[in-house]
C-alpha atoms as a PDB file:
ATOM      1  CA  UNK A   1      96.040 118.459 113.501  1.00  0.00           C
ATOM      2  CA  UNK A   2      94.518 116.114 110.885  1.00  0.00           C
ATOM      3  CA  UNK A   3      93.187 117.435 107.600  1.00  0.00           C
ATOM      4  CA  UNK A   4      89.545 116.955 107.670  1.00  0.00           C
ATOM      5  CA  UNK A   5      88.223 114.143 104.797  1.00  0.00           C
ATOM      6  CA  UNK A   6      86.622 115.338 102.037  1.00  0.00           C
ATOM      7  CA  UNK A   7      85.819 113.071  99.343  1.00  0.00           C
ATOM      8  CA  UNK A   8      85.814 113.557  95.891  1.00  0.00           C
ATOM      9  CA  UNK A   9      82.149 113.153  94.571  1.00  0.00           C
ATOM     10  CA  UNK A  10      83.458 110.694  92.300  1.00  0.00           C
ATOM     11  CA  UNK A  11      84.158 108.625  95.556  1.00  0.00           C
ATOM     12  CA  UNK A  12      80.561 109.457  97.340  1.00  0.00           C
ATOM     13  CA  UNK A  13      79.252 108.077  94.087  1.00  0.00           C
ATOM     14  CA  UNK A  14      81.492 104.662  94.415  1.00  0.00           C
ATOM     15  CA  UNK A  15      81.317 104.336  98.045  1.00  0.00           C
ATOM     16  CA  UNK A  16      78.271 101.489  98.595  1.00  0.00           C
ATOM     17  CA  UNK A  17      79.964  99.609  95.590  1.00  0.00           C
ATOM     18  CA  UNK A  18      84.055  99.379  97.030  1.00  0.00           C
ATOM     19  CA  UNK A  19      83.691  99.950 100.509  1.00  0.00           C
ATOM     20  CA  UNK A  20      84.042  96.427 101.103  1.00  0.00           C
ATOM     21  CA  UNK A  21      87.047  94.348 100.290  1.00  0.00           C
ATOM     22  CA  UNK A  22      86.484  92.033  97.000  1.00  0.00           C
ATOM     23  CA  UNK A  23      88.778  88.831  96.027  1.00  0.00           C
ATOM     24  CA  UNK A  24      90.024  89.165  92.660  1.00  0.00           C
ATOM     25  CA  UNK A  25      88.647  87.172  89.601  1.00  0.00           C
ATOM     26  CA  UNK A  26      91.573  86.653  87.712  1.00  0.00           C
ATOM     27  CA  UNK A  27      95.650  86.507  87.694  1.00  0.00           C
ATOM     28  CA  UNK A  28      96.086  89.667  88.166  1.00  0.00           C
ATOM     29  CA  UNK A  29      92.932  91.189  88.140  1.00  0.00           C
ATOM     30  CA  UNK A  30      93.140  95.498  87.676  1.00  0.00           C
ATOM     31  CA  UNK A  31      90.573  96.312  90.680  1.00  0.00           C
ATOM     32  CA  UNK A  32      91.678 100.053  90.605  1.00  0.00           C
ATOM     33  CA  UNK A  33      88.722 102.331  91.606  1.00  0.00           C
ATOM     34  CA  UNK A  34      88.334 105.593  93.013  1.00  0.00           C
ATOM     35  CA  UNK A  35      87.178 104.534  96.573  1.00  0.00           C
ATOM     36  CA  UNK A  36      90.105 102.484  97.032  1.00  0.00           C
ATOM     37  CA  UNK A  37      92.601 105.230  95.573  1.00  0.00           C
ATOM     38  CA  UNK A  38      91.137 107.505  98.123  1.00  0.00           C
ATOM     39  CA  UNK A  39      91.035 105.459 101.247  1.00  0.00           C
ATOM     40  CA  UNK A  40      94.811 104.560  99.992  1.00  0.00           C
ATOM     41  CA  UNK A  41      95.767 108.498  99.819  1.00  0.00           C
ATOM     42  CA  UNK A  42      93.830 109.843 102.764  1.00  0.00           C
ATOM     43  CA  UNK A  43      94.442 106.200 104.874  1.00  0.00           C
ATOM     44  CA  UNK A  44      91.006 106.602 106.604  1.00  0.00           C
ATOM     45  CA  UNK A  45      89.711 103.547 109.186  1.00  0.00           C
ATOM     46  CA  UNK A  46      86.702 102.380 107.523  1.00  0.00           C
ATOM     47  CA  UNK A  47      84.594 103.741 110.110  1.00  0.00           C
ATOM     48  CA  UNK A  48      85.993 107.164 109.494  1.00  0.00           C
ATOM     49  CA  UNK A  49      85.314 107.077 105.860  1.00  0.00           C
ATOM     50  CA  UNK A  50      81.480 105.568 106.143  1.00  0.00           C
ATOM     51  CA  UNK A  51      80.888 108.427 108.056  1.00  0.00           C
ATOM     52  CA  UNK A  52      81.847 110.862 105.445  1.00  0.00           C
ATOM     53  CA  UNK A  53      81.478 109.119 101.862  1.00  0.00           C
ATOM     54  CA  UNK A  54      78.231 106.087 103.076  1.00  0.00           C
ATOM     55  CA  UNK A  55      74.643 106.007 103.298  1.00  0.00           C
ATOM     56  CA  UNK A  56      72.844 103.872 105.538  1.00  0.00           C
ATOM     57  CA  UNK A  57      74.651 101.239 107.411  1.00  0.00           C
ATOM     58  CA  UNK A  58      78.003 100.352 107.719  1.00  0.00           C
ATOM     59  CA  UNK A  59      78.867  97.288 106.059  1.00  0.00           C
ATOM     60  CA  UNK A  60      81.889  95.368 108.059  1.00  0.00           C
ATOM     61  CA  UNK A  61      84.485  94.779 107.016  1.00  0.00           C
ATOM     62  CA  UNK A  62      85.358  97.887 105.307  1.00  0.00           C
ATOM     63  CA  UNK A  63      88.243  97.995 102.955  1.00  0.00           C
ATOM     64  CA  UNK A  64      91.088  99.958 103.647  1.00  0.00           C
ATOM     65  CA  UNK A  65      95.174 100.713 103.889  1.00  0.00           C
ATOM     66  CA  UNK A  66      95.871 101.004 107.494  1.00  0.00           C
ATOM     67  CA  UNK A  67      97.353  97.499 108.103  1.00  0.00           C
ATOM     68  CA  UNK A  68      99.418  95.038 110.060  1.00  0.00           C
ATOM     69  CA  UNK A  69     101.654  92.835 108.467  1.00  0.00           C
ATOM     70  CA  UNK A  70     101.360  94.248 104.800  1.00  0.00           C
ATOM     71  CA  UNK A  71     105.009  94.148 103.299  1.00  0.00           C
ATOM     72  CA  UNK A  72     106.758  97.041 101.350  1.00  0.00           C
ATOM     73  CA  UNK A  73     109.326  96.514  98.462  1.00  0.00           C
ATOM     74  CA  UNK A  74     110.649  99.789  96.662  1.00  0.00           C
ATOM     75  CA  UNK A  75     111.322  99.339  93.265  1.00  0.00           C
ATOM     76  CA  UNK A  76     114.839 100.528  90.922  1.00  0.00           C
ATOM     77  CA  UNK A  77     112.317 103.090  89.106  1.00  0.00           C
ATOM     78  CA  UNK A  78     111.172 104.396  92.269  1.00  0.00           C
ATOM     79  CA  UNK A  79     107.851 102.607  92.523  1.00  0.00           C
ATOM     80  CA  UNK A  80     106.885 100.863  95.716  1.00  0.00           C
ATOM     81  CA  UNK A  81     104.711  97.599  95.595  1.00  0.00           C
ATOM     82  CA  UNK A  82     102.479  96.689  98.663  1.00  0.00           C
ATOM     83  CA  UNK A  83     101.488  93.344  99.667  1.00  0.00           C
ATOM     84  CA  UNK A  84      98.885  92.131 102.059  1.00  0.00           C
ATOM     85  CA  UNK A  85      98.486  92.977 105.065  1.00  0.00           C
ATOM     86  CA  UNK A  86      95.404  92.491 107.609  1.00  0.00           C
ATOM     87  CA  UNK A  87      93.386  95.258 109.729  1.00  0.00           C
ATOM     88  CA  UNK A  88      93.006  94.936 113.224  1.00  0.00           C
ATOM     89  CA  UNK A  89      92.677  91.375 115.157  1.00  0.00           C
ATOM     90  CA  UNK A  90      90.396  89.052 114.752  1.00  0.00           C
ATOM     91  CA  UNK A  91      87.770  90.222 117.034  1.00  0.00           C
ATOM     92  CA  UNK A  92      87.211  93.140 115.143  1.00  0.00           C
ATOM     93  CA  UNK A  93      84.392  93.621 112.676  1.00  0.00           C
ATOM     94  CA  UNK A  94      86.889  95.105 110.034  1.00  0.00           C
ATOM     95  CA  UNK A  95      89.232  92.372 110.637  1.00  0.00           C
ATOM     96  CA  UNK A  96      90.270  91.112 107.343  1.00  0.00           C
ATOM     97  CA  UNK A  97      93.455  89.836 106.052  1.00  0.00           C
ATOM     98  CA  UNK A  98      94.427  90.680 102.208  1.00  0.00           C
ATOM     99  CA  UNK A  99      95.924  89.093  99.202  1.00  0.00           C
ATOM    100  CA  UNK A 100      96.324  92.542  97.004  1.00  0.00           C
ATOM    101  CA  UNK A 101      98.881  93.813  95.481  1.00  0.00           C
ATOM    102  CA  UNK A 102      99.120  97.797  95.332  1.00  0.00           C
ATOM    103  CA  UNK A 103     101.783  99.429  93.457  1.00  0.00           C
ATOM    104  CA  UNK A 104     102.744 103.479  93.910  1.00  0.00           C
ATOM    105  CA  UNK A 105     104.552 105.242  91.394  1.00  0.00           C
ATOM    106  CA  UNK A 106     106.575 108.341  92.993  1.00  0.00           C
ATOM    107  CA  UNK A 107     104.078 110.901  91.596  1.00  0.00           C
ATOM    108  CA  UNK A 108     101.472 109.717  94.073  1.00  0.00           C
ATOM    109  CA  UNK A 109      99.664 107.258  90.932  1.00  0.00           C
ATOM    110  CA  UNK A 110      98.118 104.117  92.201  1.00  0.00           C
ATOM    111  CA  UNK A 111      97.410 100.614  90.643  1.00  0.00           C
ATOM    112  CA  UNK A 112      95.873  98.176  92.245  1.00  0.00           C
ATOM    113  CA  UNK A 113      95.683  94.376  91.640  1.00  0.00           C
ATOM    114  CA  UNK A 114      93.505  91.274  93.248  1.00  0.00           C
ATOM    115  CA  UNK A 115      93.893  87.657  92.915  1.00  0.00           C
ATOM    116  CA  UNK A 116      91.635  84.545  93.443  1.00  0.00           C
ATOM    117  CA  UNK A 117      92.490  83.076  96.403  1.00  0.00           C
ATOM    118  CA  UNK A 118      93.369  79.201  95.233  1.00  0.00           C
ATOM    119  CA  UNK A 119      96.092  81.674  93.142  1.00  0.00           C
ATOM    120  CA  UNK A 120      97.292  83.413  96.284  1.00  0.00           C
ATOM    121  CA  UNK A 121      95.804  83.031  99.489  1.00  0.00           C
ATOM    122  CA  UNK A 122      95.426  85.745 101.902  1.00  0.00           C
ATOM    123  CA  UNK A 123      98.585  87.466 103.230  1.00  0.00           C
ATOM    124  CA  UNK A 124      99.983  88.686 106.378  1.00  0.00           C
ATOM    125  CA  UNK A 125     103.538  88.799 108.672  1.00  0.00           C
ATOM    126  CA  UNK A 126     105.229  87.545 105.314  1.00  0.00           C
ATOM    127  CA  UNK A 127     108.224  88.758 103.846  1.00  0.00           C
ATOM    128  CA  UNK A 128     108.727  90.086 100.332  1.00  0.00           C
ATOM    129  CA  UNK A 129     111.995  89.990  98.559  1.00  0.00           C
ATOM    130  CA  UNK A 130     113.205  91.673  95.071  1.00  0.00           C
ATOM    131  CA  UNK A 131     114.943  89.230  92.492  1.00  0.00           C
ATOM    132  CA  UNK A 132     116.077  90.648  89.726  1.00  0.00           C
ATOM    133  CA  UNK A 133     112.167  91.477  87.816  1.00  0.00           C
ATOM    134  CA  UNK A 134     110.030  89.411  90.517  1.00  0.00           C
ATOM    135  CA  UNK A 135     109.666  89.279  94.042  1.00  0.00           C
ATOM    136  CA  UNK A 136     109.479  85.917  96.208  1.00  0.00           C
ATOM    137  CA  UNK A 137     106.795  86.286  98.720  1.00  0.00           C
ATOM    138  CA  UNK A 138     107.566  84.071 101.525  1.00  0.00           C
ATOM    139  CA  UNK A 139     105.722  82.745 104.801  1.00  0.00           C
ATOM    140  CA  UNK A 140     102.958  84.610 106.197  1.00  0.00           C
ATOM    141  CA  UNK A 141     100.291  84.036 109.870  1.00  0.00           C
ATOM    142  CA  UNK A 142      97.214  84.036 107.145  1.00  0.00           C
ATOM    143  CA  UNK A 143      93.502  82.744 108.220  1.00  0.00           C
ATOM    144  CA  UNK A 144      93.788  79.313 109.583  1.00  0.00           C
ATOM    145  CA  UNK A 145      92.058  77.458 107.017  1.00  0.00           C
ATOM    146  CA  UNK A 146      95.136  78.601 104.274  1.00  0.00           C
ATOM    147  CA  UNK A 147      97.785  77.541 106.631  1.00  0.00           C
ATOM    148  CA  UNK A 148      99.956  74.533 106.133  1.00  0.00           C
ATOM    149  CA  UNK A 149     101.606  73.740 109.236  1.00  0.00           C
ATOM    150  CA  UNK A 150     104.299  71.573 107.096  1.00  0.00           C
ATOM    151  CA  UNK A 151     105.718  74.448 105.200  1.00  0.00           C
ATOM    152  CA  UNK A 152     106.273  77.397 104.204  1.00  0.00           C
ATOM    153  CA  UNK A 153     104.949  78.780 101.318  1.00  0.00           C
ATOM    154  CA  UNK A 154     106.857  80.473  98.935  1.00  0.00           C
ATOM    155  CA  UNK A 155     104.981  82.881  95.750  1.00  0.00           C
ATOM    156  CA  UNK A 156     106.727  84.327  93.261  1.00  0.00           C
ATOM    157  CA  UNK A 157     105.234  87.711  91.532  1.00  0.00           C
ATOM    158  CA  UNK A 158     105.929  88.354  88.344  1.00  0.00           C
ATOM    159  CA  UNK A 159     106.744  92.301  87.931  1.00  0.00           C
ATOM    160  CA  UNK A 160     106.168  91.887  84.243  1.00  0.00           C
ATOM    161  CA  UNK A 161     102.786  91.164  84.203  1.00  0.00           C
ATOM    162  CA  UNK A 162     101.950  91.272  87.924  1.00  0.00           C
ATOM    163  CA  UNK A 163     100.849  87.611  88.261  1.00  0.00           C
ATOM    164  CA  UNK A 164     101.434  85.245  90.709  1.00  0.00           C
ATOM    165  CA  UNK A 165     102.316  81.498  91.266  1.00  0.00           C
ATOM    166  CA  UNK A 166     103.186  78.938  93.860  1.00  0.00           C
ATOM    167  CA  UNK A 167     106.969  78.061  93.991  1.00  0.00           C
ATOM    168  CA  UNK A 168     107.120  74.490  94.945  1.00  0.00           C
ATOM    169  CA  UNK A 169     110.339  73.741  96.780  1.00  0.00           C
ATOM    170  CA  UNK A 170     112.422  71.375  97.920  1.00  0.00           C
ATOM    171  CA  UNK A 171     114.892  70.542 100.775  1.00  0.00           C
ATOM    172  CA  UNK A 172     114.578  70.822 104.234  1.00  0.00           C
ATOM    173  CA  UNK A 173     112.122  73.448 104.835  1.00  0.00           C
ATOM    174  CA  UNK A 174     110.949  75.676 108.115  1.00  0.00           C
ATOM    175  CA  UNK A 175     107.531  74.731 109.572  1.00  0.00           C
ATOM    176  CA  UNK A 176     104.970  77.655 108.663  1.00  0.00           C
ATOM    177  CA  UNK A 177     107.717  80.945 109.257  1.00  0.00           C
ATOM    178  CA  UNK A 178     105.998  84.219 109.595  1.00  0.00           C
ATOM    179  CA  UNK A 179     106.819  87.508 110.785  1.00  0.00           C
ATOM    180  CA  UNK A 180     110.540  87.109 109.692  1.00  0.00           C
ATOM    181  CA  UNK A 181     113.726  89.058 108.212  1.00  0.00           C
ATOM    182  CA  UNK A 182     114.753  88.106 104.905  1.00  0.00           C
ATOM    183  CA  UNK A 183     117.716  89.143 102.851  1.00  0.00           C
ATOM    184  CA  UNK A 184     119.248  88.185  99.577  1.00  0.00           C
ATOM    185  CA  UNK A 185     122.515  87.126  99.525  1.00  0.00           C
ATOM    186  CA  UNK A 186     124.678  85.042  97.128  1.00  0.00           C
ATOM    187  CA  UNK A 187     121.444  83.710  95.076  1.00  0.00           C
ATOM    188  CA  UNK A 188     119.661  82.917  98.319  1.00  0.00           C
ATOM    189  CA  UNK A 189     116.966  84.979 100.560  1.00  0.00           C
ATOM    190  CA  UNK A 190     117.877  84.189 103.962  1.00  0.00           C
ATOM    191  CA  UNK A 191     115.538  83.754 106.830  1.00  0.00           C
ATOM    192  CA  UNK A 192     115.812  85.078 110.353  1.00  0.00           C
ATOM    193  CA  UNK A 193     113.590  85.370 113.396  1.00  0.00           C
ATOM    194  CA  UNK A 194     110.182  85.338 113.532  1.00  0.00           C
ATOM    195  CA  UNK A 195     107.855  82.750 114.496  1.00  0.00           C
ATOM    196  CA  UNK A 196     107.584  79.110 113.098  1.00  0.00           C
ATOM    197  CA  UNK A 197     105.953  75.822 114.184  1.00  0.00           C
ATOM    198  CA  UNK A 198     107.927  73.561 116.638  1.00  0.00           C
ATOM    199  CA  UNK A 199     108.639  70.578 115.119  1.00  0.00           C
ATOM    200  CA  UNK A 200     106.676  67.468 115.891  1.00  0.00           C
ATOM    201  CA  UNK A 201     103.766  69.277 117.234  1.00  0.00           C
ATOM    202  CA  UNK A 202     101.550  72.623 116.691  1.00  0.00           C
ATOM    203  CA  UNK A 203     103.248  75.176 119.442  1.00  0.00           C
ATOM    204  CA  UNK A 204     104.057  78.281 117.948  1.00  0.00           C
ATOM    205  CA  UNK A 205     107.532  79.137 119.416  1.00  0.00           C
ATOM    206  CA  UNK A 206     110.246  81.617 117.937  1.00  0.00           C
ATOM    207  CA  UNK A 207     112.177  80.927 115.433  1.00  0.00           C
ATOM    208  CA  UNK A 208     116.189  80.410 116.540  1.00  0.00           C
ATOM    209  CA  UNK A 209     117.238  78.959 113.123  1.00  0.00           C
ATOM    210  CA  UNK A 210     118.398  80.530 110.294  1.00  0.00           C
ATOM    211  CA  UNK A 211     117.078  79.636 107.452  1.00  0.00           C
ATOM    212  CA  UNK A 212     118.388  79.977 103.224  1.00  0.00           C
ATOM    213  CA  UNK A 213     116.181  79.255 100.545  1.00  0.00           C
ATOM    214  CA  UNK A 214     117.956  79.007  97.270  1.00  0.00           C
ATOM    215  CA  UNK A 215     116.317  80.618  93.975  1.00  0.00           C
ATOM    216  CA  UNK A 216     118.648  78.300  91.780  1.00  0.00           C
ATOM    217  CA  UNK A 217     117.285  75.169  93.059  1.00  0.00           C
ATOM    218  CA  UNK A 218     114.646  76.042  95.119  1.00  0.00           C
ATOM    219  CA  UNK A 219     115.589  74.362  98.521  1.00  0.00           C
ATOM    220  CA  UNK A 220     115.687  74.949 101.580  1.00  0.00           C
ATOM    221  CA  UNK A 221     118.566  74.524 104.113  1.00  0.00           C
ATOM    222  CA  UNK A 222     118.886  75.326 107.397  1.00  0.00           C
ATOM    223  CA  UNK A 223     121.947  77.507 108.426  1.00  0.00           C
ATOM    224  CA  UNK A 224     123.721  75.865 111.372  1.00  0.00           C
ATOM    225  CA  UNK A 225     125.974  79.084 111.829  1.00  0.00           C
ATOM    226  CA  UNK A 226     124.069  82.192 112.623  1.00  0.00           C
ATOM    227  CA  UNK A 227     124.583  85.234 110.334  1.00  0.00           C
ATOM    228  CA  UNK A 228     126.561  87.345 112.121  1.00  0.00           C
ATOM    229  CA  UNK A 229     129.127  84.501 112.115  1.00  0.00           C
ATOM    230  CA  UNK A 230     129.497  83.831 108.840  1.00  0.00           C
END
């Protein structure tokens, strides 16, 4: 049986003012709050939460943690950082697709950081890989106006100070991969399955190629020999 919500009054207080999600201003910007830290801990649908922290309407969409898509990379120390993510499909009123970054430490503390989105666009489907004191964000289904059916895009946060860039690569590069396996191996994050663009046109069709991208060089090459074979 589910424990019933009850939030703090803290939260009630800071409901009308974070229940809907926010962009960040800055690279990173600390958007921590209460409401968020709640809907985080208890991971209540918006709809759930209105009805126990609002007043008046419900605003749509509502911000929360129960997502699609959103990507989850543990940490040496023991923290885990989350990225992304979108609610529901498009048709939904709380559909809305992230470009957050949330970090838990293993005694339940949260952090959690926005970004502008001509920094880093909204995120979903990607794939999120730990180098060393960064992780390369890579790919990702997105809105379609922040989709470049060219490429892939590659982001590379900083675990220092928790910004983020644009990697601009090189090479021979897969046609807007999302929903993908990645692994790092030898100095490279290679890229399996998921979906990608067929090349020469816009059909979505699954992706059959494995691909490497390099963090030396930054290129791309596609793997002729699959995995398993090599």
């Amino acid at each position: 049986m589910k424990k019933p919500l009850n939030p703090p009054a803290t939260v009630v207080r800071q409901f009308a003012q974070w229940q809907t999600p926010k962009r960040g201003a800055c690279n990173p910007d600390d958007m921590t709050n209460d409401v968020w830290s709640w809907l985080i801990e208890t991971m209540a649908p918006p709809h759930a939460a209105h009805k126990v922290a609002g007043q008046g309407d419900q605003p749509s969409p509502g911000w929360n943690f129960c997502r699609m898509g959103q990507s989850e990379t543990e940490l040496p120390d023991g923290r885990i950082v989350y990225i992304g993510g979108e609610h529901e499909d498009w048709y939904d009123p709380d559909f809305y697709v992230y470009n957050d970054v949330v970090i838990r430490w293993p005694d339940g503390t949260v952090k959690i950081f926005g970004y502008p989105t001509d920094v880093f666009p909204p995120a979903d489907f990607h794939c999120a890989t730990l180098c060393g004191d960064e992780i390369v964000i890579i790919g990702g289904l997105r809105y379609a106006e922040y989709r470049d059916y060219a490429t892939t895009f590659v982001y590379r946060l900083r675990l220092s100070d928790l910004s983020i860039e644009r990697v601009e690569t090189c090479g021979d590069a897969p046609l807007w991969l999302y929903n993908h396996d990645a692994k790092l191996r030898d100095g490279r994050i290679i890229c399996t399955g998921g979906e990608a663009i067929d090349d020469g046109s816009e059909y979505i069709v699954e992706n059959l190629t494995t691909w490497a991208f390099d963090l030396s060089t930054l290129a791309w090459e596609p793997l002729s020999t699959p995995l398993h074979q090599r």
